[in-house]
C-alpha atoms as a PDB file:
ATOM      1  CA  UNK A   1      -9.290   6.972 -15.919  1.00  0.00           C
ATOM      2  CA  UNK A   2     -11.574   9.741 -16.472  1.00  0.00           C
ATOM      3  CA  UNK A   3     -14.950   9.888 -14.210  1.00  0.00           C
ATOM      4  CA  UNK A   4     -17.169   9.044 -17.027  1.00  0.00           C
ATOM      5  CA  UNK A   5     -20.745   7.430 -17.025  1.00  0.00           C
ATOM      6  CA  UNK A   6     -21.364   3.601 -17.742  1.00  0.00           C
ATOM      7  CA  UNK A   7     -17.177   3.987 -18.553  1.00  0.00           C
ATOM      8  CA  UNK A   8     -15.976   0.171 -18.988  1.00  0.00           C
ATOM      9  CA  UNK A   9     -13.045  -0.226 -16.078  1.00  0.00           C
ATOM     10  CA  UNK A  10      -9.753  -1.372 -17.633  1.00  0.00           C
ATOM     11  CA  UNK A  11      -7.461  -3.201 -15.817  1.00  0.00           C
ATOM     12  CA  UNK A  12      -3.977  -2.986 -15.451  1.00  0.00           C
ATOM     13  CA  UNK A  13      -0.740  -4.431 -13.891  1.00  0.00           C
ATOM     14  CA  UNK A  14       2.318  -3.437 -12.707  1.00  0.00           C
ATOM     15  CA  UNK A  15       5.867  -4.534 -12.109  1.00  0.00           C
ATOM     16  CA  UNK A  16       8.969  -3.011 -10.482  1.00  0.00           C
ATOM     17  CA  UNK A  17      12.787  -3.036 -11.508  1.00  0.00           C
ATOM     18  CA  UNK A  18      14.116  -2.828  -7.601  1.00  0.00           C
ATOM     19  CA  UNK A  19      17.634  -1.744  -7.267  1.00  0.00           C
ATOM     20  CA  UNK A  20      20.706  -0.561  -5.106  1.00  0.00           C
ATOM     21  CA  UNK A  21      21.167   3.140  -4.706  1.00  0.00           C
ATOM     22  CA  UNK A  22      24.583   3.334  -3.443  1.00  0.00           C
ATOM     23  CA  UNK A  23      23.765   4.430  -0.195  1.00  0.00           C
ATOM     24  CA  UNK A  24      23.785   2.618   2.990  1.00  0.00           C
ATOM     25  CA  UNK A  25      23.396   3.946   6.770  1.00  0.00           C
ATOM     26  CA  UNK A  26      25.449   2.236   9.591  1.00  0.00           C
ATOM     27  CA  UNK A  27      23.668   4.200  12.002  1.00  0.00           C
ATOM     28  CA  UNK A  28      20.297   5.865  12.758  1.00  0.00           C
ATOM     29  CA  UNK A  29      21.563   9.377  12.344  1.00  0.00           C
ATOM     30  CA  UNK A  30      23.030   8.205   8.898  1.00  0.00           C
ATOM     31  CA  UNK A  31      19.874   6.158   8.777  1.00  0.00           C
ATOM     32  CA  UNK A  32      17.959   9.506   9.523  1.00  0.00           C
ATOM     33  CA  UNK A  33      19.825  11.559   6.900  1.00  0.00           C
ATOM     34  CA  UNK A  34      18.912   8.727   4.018  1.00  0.00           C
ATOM     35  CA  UNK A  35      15.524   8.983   4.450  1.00  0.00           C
ATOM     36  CA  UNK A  36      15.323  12.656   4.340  1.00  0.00           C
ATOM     37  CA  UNK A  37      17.501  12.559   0.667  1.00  0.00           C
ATOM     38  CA  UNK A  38      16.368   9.599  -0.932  1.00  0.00           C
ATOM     39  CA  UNK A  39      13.683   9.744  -3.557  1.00  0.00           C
ATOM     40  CA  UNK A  40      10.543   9.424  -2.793  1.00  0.00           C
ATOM     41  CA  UNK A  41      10.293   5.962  -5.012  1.00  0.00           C
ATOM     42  CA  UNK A  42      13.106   4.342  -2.122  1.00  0.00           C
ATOM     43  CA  UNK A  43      10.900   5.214   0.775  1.00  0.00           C
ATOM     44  CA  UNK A  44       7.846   3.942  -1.579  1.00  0.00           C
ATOM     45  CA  UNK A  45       9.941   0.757  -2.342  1.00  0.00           C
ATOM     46  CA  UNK A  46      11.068   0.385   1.947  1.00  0.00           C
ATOM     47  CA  UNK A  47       7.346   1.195   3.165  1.00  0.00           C
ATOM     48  CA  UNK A  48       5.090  -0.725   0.892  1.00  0.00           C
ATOM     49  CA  UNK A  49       7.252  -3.594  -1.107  1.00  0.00           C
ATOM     50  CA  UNK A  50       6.608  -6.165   1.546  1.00  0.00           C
ATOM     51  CA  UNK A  51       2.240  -5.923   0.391  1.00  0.00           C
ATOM     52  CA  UNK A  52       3.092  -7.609  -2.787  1.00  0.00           C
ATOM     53  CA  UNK A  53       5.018 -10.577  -1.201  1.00  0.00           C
ATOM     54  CA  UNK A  54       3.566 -11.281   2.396  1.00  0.00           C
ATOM     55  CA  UNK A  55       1.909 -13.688   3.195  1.00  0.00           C
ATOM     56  CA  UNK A  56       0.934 -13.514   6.849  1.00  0.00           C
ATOM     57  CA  UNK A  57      -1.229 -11.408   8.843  1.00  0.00           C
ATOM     58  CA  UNK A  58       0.528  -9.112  11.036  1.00  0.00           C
ATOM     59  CA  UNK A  59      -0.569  -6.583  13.797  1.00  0.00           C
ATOM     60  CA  UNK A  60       0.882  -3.778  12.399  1.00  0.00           C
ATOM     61  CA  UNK A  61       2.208  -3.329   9.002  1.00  0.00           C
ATOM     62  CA  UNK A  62       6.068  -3.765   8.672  1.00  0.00           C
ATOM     63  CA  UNK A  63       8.128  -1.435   6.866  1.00  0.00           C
ATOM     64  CA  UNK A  64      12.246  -2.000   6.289  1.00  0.00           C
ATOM     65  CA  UNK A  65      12.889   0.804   8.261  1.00  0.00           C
ATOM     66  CA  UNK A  66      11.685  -0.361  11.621  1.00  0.00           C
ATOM     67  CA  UNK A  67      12.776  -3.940  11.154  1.00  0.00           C
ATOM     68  CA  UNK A  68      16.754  -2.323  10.624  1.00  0.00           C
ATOM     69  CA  UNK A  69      16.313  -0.120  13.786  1.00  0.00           C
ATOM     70  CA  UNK A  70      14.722  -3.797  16.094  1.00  0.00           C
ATOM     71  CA  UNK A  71      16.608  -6.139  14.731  1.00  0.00           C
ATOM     72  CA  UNK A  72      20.199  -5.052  13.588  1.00  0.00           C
ATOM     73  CA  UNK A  73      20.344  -1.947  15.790  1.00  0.00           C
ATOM     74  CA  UNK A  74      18.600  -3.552  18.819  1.00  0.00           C
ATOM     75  CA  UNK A  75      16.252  -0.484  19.661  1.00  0.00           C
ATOM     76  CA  UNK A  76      13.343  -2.262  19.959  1.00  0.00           C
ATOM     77  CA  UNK A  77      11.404   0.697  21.603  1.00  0.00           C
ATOM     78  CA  UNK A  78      12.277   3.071  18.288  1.00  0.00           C
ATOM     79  CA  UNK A  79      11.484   0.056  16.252  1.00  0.00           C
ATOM     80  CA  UNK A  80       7.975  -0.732  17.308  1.00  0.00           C
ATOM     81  CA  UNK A  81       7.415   3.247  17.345  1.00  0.00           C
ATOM     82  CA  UNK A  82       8.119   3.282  13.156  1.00  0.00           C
ATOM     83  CA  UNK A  83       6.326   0.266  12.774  1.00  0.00           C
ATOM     84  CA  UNK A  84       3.037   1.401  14.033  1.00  0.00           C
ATOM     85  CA  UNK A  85       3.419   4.454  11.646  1.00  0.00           C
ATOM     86  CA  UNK A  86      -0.404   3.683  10.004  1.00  0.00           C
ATOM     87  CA  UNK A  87       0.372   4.297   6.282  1.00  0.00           C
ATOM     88  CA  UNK A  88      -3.772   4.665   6.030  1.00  0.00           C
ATOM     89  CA  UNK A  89      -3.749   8.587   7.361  1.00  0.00           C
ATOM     90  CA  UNK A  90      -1.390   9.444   4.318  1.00  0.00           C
ATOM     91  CA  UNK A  91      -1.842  10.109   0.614  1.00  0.00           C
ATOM     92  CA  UNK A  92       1.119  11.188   0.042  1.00  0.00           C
ATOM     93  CA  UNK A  93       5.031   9.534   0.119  1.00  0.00           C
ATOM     94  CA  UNK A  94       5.745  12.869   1.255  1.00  0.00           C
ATOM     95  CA  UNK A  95       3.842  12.619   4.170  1.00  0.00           C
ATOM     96  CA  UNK A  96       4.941   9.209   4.807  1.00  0.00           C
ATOM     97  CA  UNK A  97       8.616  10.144   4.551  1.00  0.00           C
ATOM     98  CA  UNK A  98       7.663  13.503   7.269  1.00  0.00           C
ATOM     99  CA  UNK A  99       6.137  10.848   9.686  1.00  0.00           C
ATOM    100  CA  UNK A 100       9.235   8.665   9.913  1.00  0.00           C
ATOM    101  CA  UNK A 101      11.371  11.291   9.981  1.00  0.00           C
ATOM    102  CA  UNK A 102       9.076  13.025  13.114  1.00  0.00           C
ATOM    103  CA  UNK A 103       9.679   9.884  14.869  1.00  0.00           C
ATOM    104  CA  UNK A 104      13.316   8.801  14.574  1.00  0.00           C
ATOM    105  CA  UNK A 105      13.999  12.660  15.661  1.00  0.00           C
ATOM    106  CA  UNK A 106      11.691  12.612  18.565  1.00  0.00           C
ATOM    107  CA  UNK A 107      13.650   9.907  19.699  1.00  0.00           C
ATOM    108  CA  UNK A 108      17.165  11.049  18.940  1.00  0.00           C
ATOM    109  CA  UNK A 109      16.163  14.176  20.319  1.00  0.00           C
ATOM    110  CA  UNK A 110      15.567  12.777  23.977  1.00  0.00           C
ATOM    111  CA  UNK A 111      18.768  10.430  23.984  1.00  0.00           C
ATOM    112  CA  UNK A 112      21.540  11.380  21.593  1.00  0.00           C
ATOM    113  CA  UNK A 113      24.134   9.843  22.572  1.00  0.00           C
ATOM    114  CA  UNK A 114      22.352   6.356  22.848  1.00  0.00           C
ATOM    115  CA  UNK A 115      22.284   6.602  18.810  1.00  0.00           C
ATOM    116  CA  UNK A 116      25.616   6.396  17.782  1.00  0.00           C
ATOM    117  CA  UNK A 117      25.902   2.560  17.543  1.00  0.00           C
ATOM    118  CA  UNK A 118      27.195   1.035  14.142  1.00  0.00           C
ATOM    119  CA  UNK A 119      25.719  -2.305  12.863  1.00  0.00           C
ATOM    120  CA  UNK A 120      27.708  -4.794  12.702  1.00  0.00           C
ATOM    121  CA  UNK A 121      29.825  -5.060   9.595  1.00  0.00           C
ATOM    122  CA  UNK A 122      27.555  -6.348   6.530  1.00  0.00           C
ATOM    123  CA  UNK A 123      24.626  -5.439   8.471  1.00  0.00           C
ATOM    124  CA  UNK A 124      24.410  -2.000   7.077  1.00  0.00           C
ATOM    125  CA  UNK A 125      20.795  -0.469   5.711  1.00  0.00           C
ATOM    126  CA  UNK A 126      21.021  -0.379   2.155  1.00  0.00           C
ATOM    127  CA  UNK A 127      18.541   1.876   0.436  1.00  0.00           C
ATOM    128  CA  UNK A 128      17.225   0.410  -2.256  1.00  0.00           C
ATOM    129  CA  UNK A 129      15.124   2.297  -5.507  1.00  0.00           C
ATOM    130  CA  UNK A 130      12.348   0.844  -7.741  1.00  0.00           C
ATOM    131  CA  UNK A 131      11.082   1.729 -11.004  1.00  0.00           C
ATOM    132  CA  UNK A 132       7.213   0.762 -11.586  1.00  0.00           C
ATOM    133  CA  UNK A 133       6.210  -0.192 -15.210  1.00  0.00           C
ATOM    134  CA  UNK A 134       2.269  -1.023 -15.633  1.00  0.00           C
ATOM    135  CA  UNK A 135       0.465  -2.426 -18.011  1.00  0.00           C
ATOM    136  CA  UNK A 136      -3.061  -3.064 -19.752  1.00  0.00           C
ATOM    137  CA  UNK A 137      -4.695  -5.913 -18.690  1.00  0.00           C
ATOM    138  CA  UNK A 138      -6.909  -7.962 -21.358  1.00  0.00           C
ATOM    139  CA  UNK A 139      -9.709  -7.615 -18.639  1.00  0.00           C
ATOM    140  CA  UNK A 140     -12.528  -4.911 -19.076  1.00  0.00           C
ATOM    141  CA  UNK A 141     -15.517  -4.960 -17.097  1.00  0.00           C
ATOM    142  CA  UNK A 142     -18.233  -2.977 -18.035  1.00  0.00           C
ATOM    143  CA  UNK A 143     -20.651  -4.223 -15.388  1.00  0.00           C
ATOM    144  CA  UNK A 144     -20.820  -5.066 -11.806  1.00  0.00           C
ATOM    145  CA  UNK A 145     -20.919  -8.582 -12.726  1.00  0.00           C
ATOM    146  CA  UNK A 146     -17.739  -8.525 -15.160  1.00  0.00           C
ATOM    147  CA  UNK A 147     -15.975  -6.420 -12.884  1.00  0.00           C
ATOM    148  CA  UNK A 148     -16.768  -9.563 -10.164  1.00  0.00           C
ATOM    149  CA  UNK A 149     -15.526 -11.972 -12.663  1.00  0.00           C
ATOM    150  CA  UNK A 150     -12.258 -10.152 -13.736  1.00  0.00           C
ATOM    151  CA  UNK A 151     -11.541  -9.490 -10.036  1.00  0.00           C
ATOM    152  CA  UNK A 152     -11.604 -13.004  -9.854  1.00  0.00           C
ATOM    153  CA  UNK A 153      -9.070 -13.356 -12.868  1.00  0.00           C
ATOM    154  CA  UNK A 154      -6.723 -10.436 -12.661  1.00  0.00           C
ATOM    155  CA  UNK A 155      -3.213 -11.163 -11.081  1.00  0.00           C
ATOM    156  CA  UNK A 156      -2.799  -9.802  -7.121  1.00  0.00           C
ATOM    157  CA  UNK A 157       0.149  -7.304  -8.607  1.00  0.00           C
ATOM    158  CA  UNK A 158      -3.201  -5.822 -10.655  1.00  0.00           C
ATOM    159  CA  UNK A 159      -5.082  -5.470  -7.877  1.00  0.00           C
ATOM    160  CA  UNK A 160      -2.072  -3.833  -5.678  1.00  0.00           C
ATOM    161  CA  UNK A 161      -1.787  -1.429  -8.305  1.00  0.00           C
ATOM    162  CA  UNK A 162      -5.366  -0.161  -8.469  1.00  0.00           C
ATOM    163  CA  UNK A 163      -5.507  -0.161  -4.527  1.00  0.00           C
ATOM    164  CA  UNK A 164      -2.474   0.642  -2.832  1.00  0.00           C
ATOM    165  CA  UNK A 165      -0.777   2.818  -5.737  1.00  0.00           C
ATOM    166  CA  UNK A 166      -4.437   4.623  -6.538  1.00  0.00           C
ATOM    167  CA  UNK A 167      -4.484   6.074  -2.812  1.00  0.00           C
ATOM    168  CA  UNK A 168      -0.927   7.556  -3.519  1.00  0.00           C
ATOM    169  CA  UNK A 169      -2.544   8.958  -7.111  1.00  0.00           C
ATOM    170  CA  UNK A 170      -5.625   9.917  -6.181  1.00  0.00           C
ATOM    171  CA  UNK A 171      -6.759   9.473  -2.409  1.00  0.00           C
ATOM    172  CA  UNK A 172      -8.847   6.999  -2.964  1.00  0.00           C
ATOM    173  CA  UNK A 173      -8.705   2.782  -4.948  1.00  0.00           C
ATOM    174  CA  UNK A 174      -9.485   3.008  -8.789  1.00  0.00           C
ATOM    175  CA  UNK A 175     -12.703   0.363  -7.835  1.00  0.00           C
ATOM    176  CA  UNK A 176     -14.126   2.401  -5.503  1.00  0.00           C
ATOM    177  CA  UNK A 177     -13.962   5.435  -7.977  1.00  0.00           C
ATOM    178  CA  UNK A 178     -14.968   3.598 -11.160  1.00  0.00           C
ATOM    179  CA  UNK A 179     -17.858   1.867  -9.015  1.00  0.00           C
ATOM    180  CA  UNK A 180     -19.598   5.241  -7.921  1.00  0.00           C
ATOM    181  CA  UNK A 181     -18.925   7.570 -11.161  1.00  0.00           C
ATOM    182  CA  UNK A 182     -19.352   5.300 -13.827  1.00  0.00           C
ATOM    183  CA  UNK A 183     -22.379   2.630 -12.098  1.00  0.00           C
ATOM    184  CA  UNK A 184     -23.473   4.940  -9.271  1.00  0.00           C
ATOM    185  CA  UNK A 185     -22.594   2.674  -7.032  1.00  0.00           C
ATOM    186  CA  UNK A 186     -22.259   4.968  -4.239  1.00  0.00           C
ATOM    187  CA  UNK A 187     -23.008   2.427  -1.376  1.00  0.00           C
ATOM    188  CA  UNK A 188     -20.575  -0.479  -2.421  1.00  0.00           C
ATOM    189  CA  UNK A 189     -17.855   2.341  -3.199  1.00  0.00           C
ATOM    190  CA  UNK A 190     -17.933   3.478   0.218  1.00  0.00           C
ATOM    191  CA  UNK A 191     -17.945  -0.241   1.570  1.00  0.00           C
ATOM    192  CA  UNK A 192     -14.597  -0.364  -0.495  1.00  0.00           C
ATOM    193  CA  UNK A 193     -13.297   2.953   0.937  1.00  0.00           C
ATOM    194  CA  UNK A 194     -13.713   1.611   4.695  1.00  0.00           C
ATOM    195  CA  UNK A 195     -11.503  -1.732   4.213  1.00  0.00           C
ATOM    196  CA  UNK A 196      -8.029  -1.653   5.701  1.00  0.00           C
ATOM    197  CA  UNK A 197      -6.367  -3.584   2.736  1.00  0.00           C
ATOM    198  CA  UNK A 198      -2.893  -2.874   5.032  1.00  0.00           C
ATOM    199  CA  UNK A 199      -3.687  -5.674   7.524  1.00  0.00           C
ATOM    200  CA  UNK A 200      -4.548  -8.212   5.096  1.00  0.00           C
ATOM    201  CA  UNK A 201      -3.366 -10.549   2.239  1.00  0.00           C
ATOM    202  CA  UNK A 202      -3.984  -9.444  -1.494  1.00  0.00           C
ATOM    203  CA  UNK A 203      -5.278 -12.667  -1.941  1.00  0.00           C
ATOM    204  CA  UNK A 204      -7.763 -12.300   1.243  1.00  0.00           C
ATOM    205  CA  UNK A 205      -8.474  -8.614  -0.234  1.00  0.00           C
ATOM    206  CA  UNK A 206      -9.617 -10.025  -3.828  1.00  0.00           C
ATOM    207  CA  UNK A 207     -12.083 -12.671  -1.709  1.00  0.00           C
ATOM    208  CA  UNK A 208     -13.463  -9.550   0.165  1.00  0.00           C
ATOM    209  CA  UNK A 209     -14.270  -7.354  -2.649  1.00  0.00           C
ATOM    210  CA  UNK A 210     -15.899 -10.140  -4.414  1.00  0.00           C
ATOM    211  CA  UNK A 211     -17.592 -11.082  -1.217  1.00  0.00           C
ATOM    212  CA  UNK A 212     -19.173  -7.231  -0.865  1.00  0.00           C
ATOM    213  CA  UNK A 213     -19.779  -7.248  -4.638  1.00  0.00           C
ATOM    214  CA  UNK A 214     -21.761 -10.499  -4.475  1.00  0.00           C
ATOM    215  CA  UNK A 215     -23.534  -9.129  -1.429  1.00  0.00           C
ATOM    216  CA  UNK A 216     -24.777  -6.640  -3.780  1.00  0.00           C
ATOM    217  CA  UNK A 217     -25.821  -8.336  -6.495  1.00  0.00           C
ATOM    218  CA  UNK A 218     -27.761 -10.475  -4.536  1.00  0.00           C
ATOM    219  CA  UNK A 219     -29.520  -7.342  -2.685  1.00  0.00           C
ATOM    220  CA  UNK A 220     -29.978  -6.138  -6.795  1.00  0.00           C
ATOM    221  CA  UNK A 221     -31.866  -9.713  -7.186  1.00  0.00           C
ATOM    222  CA  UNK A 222     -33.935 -10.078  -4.069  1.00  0.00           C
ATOM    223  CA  UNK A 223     -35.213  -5.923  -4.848  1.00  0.00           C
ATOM    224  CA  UNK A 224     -36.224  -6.790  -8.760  1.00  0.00           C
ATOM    225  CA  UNK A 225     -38.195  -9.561  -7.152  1.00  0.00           C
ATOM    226  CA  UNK A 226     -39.896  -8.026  -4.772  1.00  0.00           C
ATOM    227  CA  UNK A 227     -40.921  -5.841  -7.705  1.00  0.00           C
ATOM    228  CA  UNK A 228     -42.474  -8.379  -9.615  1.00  0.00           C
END
């Protein structure tokens, strides 16, 4: 998407081949040493899958990695440490994948001999890969008003691509860039650069963009007529 004037925004969609990699930890030092080698699509895939399919509210956002280490290795402490990991201050997997890491060692490196327990048999971690294919959308919007109505059309997987994937690609969601370079939208891009899409539904996200984008229509409205 190139950061062109009165540019129409095209929409697109994604979806993901997920599969094994072959290589499963029993431990958290074997745990430790899989995260380090995997590519960075697995800890993509481990960190972020569960956005496309919850549907609950949570405190902090889950990842696979912390729910192995509370629930099969029964270190609840290390657990709720990689679950608060706040995937917001990162743009990069890389960074992601150096903040886990940080932690799990930090903790290893106070108690090592507490880390040595195996899961139970069939309880292993299995590291699993993805492949992401997207695809073109027939939605275009080439005003705030069509971009409203396609948001209210487009599938969630569309709008998890051009949110949570865009801040990976480019720092920042594909709305909030399309909104202030093509309509100089400056003010409802930032509103969409402040929300926390981590501790909420895609389906609650969609109803808040369209809720700040009919906000501003409205304000659009009420200042032609006070024009008049």
């Amino acid at each position: 998407m190139s950061l062109v004037p009165n540019e129409p925004f095209y929409f697109f969609t994604r979806q993901n081949l997920t599969y094994l990699t072959g290589r499963k930890a029993r431990n958290l030092p074997e745990l430790l040493a899989g995260i380090k080698e995997v590519p960075t699509s697995s800890i993509y895939h481990h960190t972020h899958h569960y956005l496309e399919q919850h549907e609950f509210l949570s405190p902090e956002p889950p990842n696979d990695f912390a729910y192995w280490i509370t629930d099969i290795l029964q270190d609840k402490v290390l657990g709720e440490k990689v679950a608060s990991i706040d995937l917001r201050e990162f743009f990069t997997l890389h960074d992601i994948r150096s903040r886990i890491i940080e932690v799990i060692e930090h903790a290893m490196r106070g108690n090592p001999n507490a880390f040595q327990q195996n899961a139970p048999n069939g309880e292993e971690f299995h590291f699993m890969n993805a492949q992401t294919f997207v695809f073109p959308t027939k939605y275009v919007a080439h005003s705030l008003i069509d971009f409203k109505e396609c948001l209210e059309k487009v599938s969630i997987y569309s709008i998890y691509y051009h949110v949570f994937e865009a801040r990976l690609r480019r720092k920042f969601s594909d709305f909030s860039i399309w909104l202030a370079a093509s309509l100089g939208e400056d003010e409802l891009a930032q509103e969409f650069m402040e929300l926390d899409p981590y501790t909420q539904t895609l389906e609650n996200l969609r109803r808040t963009l369209i809720g700040h984008i009919e906000t501003r229509l409205k304000e659009g409205i009420r200042g032609k007529a006070s024009r008049i």
